[in-house]
Protein backbone atom coordinates (compact mmCIF):
# COMPACT_ATOMS: atom_id res chain seq x y z
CA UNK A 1 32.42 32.05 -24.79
CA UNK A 2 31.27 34.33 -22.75
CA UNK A 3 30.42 38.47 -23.45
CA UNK A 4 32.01 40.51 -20.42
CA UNK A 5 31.05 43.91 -19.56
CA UNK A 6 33.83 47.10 -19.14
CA UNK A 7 34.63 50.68 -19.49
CA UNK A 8 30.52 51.57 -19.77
CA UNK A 9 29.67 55.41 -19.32
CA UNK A 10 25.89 55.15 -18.72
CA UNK A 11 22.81 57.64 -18.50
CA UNK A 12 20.07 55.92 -17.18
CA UNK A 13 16.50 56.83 -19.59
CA UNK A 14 14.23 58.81 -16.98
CA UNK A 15 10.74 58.56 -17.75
CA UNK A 16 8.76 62.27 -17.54
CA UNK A 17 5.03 60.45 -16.53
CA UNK A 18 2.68 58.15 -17.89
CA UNK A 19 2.97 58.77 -21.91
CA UNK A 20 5.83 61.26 -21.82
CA UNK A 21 8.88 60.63 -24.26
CA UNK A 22 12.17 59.73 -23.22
CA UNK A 23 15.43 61.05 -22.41
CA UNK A 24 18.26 60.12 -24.28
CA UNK A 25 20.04 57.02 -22.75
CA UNK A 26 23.34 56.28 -23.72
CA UNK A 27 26.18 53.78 -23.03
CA UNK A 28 29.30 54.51 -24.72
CA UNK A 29 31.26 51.02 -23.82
CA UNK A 30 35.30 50.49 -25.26
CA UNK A 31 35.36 46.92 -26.71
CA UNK A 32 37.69 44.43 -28.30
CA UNK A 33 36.06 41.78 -30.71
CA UNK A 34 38.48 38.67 -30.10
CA UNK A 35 38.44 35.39 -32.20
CA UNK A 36 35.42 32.89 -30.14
CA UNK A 37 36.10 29.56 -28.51
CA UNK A 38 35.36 26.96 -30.14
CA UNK A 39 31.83 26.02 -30.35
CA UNK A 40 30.44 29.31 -29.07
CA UNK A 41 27.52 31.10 -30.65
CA UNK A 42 29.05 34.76 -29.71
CA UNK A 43 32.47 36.44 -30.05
CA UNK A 44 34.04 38.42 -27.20
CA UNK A 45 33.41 41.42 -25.88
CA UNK A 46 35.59 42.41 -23.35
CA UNK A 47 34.41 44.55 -20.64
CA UNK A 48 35.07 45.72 -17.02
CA UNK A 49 34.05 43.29 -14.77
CA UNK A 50 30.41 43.21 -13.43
CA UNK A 51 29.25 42.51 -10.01
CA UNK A 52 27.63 39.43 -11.21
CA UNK A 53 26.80 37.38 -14.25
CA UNK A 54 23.85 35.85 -16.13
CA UNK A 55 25.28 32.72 -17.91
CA UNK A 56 23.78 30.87 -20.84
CA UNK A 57 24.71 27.15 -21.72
CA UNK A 58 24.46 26.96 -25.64
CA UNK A 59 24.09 23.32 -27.32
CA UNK A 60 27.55 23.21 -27.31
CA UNK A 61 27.70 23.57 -24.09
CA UNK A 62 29.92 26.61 -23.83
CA UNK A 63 28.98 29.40 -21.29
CA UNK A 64 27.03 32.30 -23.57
CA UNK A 65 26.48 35.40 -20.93
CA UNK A 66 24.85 38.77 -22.16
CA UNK A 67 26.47 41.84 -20.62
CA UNK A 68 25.18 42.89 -17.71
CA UNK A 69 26.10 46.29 -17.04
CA UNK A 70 26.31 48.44 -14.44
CA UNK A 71 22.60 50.20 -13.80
CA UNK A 72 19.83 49.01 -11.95
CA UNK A 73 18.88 45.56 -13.75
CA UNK A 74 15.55 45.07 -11.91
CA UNK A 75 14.87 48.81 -13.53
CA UNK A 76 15.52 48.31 -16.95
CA UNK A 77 13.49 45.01 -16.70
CA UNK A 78 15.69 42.92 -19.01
CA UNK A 79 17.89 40.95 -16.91
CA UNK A 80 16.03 39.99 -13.30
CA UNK A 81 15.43 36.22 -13.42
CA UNK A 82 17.04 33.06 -14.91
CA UNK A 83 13.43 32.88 -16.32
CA UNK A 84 12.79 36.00 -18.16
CA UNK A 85 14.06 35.16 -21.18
CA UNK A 86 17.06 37.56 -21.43
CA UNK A 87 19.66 35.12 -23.63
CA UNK A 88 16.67 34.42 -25.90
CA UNK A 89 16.00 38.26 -26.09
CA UNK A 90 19.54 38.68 -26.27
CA UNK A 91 20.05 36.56 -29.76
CA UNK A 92 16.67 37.58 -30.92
CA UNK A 93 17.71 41.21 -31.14
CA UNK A 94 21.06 40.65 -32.73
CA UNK A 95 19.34 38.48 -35.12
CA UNK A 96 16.53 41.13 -36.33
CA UNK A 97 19.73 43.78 -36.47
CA UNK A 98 21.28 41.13 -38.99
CA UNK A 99 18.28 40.86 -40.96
CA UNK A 100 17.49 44.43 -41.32
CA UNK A 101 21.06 45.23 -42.41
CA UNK A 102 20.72 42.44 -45.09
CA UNK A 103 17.12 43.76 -45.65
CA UNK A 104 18.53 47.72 -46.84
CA UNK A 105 20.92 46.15 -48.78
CA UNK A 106 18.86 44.11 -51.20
CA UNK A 107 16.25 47.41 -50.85
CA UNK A 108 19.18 49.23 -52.50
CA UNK A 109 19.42 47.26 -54.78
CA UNK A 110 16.09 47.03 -55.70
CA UNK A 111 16.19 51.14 -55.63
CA UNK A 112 18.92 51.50 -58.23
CA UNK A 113 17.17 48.87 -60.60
CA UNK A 114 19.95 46.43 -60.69
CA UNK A 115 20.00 42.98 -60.77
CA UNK A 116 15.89 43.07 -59.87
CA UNK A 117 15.10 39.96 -62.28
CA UNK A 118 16.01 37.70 -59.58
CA UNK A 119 14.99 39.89 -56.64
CA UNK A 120 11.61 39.59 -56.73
CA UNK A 121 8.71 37.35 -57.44
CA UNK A 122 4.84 36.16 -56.98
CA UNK A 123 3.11 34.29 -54.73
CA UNK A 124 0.42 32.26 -55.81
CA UNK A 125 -2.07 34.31 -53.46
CA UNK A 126 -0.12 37.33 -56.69
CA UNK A 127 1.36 39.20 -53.38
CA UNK A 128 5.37 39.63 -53.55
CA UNK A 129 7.93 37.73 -52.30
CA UNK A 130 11.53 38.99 -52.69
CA UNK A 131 15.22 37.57 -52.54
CA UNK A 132 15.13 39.26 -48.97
CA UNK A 133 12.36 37.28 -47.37
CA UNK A 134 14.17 33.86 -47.74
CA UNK A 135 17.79 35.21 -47.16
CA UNK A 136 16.10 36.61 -43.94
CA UNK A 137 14.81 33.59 -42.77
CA UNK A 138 17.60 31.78 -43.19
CA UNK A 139 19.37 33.87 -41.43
CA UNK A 140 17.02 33.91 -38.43
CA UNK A 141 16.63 30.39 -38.51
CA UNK A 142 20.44 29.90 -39.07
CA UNK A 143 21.54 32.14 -36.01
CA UNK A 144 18.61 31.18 -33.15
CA UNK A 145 19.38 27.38 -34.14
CA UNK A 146 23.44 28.29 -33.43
CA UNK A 147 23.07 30.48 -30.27
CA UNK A 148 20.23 28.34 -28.59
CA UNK A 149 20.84 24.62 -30.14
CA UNK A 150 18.98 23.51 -33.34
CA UNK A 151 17.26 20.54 -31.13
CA UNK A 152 15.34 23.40 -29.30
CA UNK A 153 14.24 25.81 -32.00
CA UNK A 154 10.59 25.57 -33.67
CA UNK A 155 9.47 28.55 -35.91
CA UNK A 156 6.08 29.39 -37.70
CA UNK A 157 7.45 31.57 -40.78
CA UNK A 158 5.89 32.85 -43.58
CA UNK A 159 8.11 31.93 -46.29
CA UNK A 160 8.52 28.03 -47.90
CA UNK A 161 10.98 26.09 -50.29
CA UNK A 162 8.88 25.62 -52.78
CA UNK A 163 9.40 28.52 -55.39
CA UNK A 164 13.50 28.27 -54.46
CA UNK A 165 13.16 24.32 -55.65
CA UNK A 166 11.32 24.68 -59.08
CA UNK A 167 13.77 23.91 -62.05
CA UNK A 168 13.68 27.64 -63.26
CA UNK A 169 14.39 29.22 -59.97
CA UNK A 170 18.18 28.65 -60.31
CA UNK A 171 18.71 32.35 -60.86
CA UNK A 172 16.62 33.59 -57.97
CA UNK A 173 18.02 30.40 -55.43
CA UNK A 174 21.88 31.40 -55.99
CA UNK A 175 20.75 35.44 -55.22
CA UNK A 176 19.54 33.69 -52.06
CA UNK A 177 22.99 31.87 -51.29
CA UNK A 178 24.87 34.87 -52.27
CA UNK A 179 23.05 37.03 -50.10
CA UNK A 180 22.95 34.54 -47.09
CA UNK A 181 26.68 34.26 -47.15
CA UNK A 182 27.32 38.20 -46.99
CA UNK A 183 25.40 39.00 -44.41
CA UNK A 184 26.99 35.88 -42.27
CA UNK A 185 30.52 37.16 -43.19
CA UNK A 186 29.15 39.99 -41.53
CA UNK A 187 28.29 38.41 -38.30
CA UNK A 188 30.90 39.37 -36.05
CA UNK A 189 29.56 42.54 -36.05
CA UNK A 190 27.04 41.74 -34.45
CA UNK A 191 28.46 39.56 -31.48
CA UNK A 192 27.73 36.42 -33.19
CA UNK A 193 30.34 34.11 -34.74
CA UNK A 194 30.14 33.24 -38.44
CA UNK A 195 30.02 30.08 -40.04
CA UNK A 196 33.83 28.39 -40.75
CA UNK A 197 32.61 28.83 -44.38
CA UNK A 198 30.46 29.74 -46.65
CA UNK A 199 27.25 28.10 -46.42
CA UNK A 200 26.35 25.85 -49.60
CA UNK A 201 23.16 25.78 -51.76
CA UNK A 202 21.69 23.03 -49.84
CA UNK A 203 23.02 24.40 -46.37
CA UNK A 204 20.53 26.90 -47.12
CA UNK A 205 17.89 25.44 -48.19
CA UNK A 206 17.69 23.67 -44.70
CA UNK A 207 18.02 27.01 -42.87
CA UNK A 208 14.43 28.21 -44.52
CA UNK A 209 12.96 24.49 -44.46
CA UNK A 210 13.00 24.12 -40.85
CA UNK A 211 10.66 27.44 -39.79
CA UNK A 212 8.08 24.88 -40.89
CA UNK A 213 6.49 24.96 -37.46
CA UNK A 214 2.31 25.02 -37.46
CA UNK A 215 2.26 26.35 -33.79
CA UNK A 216 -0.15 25.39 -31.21
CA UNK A 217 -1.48 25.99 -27.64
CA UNK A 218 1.28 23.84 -26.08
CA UNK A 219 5.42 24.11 -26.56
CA UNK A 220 7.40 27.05 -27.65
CA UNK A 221 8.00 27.99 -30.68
CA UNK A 222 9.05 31.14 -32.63
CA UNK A 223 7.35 33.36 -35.48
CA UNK A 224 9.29 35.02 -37.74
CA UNK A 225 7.99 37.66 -40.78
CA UNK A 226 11.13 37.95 -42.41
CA UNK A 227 9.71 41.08 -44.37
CA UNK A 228 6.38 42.01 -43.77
CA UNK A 229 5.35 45.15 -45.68
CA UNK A 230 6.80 43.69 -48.87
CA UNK A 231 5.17 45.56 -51.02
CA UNK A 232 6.29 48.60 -49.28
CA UNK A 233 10.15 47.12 -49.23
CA UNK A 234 9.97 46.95 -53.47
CA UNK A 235 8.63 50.06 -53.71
CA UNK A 236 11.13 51.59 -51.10
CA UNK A 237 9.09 52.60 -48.50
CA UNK A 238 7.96 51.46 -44.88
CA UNK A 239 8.65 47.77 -44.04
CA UNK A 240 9.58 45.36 -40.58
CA UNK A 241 11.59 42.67 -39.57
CA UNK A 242 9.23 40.98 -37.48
CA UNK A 243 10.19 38.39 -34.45
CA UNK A 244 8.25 36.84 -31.56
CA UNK A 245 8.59 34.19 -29.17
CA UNK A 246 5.37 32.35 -28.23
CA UNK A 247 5.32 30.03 -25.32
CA UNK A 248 2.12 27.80 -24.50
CA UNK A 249 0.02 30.16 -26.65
CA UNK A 250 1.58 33.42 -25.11
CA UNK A 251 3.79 35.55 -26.38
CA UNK A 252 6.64 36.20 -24.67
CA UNK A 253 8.61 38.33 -26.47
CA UNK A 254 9.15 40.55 -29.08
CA UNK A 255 11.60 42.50 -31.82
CA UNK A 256 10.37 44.51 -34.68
CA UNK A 257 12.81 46.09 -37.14
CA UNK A 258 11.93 49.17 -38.72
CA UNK A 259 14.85 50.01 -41.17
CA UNK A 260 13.46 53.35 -42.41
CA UNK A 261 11.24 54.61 -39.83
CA UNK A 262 12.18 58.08 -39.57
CA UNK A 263 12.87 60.06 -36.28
CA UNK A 264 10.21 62.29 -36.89
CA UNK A 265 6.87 61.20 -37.06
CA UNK A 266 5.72 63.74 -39.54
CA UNK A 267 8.02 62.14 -42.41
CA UNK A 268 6.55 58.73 -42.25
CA UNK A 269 3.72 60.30 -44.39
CA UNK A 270 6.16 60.70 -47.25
CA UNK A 271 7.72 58.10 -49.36
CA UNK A 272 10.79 57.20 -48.56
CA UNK A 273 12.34 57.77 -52.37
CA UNK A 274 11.76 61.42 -51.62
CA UNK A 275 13.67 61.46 -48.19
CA UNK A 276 16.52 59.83 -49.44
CA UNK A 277 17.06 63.10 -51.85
CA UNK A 278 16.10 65.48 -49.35
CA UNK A 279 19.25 64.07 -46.76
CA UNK A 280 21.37 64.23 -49.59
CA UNK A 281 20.23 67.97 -49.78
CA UNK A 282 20.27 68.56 -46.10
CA UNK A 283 22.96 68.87 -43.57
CA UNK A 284 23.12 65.50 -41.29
CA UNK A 285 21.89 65.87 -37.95
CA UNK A 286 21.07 63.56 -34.95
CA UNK A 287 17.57 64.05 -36.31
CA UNK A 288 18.50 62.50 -39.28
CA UNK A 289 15.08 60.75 -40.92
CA UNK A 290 16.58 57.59 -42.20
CA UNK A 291 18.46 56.37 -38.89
CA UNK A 292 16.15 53.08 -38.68
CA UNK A 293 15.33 51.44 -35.32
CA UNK A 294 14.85 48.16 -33.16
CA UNK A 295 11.83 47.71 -31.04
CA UNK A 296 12.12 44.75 -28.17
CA UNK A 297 9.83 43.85 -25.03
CA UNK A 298 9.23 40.78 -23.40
CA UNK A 299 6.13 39.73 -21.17
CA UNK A 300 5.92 41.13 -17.59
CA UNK A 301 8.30 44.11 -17.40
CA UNK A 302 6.52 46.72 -18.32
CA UNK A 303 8.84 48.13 -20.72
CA UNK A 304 9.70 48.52 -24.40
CA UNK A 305 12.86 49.55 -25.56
CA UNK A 306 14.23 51.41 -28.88
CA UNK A 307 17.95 50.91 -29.88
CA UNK A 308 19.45 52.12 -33.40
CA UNK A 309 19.97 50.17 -36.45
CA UNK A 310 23.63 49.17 -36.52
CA UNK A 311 25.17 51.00 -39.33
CA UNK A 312 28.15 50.59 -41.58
CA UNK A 313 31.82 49.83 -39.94
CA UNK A 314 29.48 49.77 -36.38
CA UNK A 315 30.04 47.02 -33.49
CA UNK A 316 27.17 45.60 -31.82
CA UNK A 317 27.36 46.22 -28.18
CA UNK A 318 24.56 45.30 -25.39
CA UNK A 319 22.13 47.11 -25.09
CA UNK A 320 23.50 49.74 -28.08
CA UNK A 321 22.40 52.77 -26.79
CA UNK A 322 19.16 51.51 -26.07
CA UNK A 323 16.31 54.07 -24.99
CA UNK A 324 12.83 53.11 -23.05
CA UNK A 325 9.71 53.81 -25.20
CA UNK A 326 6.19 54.89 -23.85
CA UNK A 327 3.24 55.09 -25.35
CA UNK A 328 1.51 58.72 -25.78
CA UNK A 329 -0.56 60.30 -22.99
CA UNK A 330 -3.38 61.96 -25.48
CA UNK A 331 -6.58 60.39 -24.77
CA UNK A 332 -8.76 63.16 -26.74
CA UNK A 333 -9.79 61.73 -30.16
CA UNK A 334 -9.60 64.84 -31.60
CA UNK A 335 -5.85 64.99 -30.75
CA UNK A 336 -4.69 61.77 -31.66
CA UNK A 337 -3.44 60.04 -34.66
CA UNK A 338 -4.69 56.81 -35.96
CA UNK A 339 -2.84 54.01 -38.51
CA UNK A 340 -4.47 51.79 -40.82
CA UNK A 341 -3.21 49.81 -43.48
CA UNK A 342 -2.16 51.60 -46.80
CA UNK A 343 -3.29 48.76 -48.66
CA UNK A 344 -7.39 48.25 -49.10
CA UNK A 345 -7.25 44.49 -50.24
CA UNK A 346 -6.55 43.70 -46.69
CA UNK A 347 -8.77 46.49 -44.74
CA UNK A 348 -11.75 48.11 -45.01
CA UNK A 349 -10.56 52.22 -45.34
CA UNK A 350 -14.46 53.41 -45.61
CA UNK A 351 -15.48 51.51 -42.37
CA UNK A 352 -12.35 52.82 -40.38
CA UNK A 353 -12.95 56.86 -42.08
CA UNK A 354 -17.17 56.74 -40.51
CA UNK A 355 -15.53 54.96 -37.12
CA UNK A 356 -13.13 57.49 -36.93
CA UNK A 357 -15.75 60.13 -37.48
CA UNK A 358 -17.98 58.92 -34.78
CA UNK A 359 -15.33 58.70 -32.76
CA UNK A 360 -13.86 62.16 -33.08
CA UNK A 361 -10.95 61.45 -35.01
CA UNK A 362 -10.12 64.21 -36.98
CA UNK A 363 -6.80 63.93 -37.97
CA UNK A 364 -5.72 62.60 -41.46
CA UNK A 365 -4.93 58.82 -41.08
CA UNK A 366 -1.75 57.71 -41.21
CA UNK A 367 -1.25 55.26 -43.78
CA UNK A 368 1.80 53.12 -43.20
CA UNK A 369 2.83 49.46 -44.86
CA UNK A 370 3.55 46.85 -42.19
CA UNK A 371 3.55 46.41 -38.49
CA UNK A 372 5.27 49.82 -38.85
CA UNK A 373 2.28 51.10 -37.62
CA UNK A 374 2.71 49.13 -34.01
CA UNK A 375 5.89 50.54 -33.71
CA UNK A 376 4.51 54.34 -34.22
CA UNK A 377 2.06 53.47 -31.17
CA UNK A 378 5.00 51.88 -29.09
CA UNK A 379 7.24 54.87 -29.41
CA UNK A 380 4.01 57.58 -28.98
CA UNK A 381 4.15 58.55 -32.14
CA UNK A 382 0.36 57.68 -33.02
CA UNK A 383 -2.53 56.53 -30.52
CA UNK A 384 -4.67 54.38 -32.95
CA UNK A 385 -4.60 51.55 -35.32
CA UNK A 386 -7.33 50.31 -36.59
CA UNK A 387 -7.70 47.28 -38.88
CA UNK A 388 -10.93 45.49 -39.94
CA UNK A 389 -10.76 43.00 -42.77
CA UNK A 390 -12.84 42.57 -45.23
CA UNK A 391 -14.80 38.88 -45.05
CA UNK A 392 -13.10 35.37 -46.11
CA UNK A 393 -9.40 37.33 -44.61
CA UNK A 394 -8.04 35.14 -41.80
CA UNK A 395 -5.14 37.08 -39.93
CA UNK A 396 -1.54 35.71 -39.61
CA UNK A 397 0.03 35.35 -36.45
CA UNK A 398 3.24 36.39 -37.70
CA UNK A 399 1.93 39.92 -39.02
CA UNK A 400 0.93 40.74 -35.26
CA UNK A 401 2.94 38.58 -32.26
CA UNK A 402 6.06 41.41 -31.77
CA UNK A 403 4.02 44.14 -32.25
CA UNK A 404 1.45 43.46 -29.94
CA UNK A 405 3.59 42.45 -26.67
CA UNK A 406 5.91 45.81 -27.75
CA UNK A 407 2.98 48.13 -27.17
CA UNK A 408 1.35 46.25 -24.44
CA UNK A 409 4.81 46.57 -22.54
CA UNK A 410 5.14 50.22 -23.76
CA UNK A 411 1.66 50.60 -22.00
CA UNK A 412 -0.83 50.31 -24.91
CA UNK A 413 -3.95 48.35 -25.14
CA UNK A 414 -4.78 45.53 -28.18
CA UNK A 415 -7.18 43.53 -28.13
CA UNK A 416 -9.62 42.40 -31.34
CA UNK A 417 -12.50 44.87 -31.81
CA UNK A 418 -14.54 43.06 -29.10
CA UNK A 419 -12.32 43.86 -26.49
CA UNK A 420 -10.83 40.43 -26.16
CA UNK A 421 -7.02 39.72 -26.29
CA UNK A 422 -5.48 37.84 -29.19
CA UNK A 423 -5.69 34.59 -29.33
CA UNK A 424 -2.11 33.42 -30.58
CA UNK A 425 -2.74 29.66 -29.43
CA UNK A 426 -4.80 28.74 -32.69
CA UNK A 427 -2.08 28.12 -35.11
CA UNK A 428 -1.09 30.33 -37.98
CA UNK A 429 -3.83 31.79 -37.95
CA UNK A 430 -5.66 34.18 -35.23
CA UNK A 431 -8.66 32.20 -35.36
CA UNK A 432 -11.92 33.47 -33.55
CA UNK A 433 -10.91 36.93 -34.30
CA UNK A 434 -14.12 39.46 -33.36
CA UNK A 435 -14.33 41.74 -36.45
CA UNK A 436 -10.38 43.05 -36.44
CA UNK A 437 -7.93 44.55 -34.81
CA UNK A 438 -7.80 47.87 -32.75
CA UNK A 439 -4.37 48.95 -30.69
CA UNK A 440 -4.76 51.80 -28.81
CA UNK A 441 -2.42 54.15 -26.41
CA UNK A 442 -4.38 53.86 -23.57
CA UNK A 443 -7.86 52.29 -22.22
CA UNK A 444 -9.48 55.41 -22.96
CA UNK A 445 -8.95 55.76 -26.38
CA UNK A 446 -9.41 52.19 -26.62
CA UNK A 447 -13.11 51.68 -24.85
CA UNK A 448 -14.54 54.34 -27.08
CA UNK A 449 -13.22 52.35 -30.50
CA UNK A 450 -14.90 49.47 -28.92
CA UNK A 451 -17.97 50.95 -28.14
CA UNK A 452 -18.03 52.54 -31.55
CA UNK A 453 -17.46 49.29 -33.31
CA UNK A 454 -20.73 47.85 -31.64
CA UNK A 455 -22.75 50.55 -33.04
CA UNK A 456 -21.50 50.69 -36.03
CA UNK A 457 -21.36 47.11 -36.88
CA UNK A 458 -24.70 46.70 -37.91
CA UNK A 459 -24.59 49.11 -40.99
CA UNK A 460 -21.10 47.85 -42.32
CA UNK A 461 -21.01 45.91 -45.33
CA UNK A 462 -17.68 44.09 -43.83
């Protein structure tokens, strides 16, 4: 089945300069969902015809085309080359939009203290795990193995079996089902056709089982952080739907969902408890804090792109009102913002406070749970993130992949803290990593972390 493109009002984003923000893009396309074809991975979307088409052939063999609409395609850098990945980007983004949506509903949940003794749980390493970080990946895994054919879909994931199979996890294993199956009923609002029925107990078992990839230099594969920031998602704060598709060791491209990241940088400082009575106190505006957002890039084009989190009642519509994202032009320490982790089990805060210092960095860090913090540098609302972890740490490939190509695309720098890129080719792991982690706005900013890191070095205790 194929997605069409009509009746599209468009305002193409215009870019002020290197590091300036955005104008508002929109596309306002009229659409009619229709039943799908047999055997097709999408539902209809009926549109006026374009001047040409980009078609997909899904394991079923059924022509899968995203819309192509009518702006400069070569401009937006999305949709220029059989090659550049646009159907994978294409079901990669409507996945993370499922996934989020699933994601604030079992935060709700969580929120109002009902039916939490089967929403969340321990790892062995003690860190969280909830309801939501299964049902996500079996979601993921359930829609890319649909839209692109289960025979061609490897994933790297963070989330096993195991705890779901234990004899006393019957409680927390039919939360998962239940939650599966309402966000799938919910598919078609998102393009994607849902399953002829409900899926059963073992159906989804399989669906998390298979992201059971180990990675590699060679192949592609995907890697998927169904929640990272849990802790952050129980306490109901910052968290991201993280996605990334790595080909022969390189990633290729990337979505991160942020379900609460505010519109205004300011508020990410606050809990997000607090904000949720404060818009219930406050007229809603278009500046609304809670709106949530979708971050995408993919290798080579240059350019990252923001689009809404669907909401309530909402179809899903190509590109939905997607806008281009730039890093920030400051390349003053004194005038920039840096991120670091809010947690100190996983990052040294003393080292990155006497960097920052000798830096110039005089700001108040921003402390923000997840790969939140990449986003915040994508859309120029920060310049810095630092993150140096404390010995015997090894860094997941999963907690970095999408955000790195997102602000490399947007025009950032990230490289480890000796200047070198990251090696995603190793594994699950980000093996050979020098020191940590620094993402930067710009090589400015980013040279005089490095340099500061060298001299520094010596004296930590990391």
């Amino acid at each position: 089945m194929s997605l069409y493109c009509s009746s599209l009002g468009t305002k193409i984003p215009r870019i002020l300069g290197h590091g300036r923000r955005y104008d508002d893009a929109f596309f306002t396309p009229t659409h009619v969902v229709e039943p799908p074809a047999r055997g097709s991975c999408f539902t209809s979307l009926h549109y006026k015809a374009p001047t040409r088409h980009i078609g997909f052939v899904s394991k079923f063999d059924q022509t899968c085309s995203s819309p192509v609409m009518e702006y400069d395609q070569k401009k937006l850098g999305l949709f220029s080359q059989p090659e550049d990945y646009s159907k994978e980007l294409d079901v990669a983004v409507r996945a993370v939009q499922m996934a989020c949506s699933l994601c604030q509903r079992v935060q709700d949940t969580l929120i109002s203290n009902t039916r939490t003794n089967h929403q969340v749980h321990s790892k062995d390493d003690n860190s969280p795990v909830t309801v939501a970080d299964w049902s996500v990946q079996a979601i993921v895994s359930w829609i890319l193995s649909e839209c692109l054919g289960s025979e061609n879909i490897s994933i790297v994931a963070e989330e096993d079996v195991q705890t779901l199979s234990k004899d006393n996890a019957s409680g927390l294993l039919e939360a998962v089902v239940e939650t599966v199956n309402e966000c799938l009923a919910e598919a078609p609002r998102f393009g994607v056709q849902k399953p002829q029925s409900a899926l059963g107990t073992s159906e989804v078992l399989e669906m998390i089982s298979r992201c059971n990839s180990n990675g590699g230099p060679t192949g592609r594969f995907w890697v998927l952080d169904p929640v990272d920031g849990t802790l952050g998602f129980v306490r109901g704060d910052q968290y991201a739907v993280a996605l990334a598709l790595i080909e022969d060791g390189e990633v290729v491209l990337g979505v991160l969902g942020c379900p609460n990241y505010p519109m205004r940088k300011e508020w990410l400082s606050y809990h997000h408890r607090y904000h949720r009575i404060i818009s219930k106190l406050t007229p809603s505006t278009s500046e609304t804090w809670n709106k949530g957002c979708v971050l995408y890039a993919r290798r080579g084009s240059g350019k990252a792109w923001m689009q809404p989190l669907l909401h309530v009642n909402k179809q899903f519509v190509w590109p939905n009102h997607a806008k281009q994202v730039s890093v920030s032009s400051i390349d003053n320490p004194a005038l920039a913002t840096f991120c670091e982790p809010v947690e100190k089990a996983n990052s040294s805060h003393s080292f990155t406070a006497g960097l920052a210092h000798s830096v110039g960095l005089r700001k108040q860090p921003l402390r923000v749970y997840s790969m939140v913090k990449y986003a915040t540098i994508a859309r120029g609302d920060a310049e810095v993130f630092m993150k140096f972890a404390r010995a015997g740490y090894k860094e997941k490939i999963w907690d970095h992949a999408a955000g790195v190509i997102i602000i490399q695309e947007a025009g950032g720098v990230v490289t480890d803290a000796g200047g070198r890129p990251l090696d995603f080719s190793k594994g699950l792991y980000l093996e050979g990593l020098d020191r940590g982690i620094v993402a930067c706005a710009g090589a400015t900013l980013h040279g005089k972390i490095i340099d500061a890191v060298d001299a520094s070095w010596g004296s930590s205790s990391l």
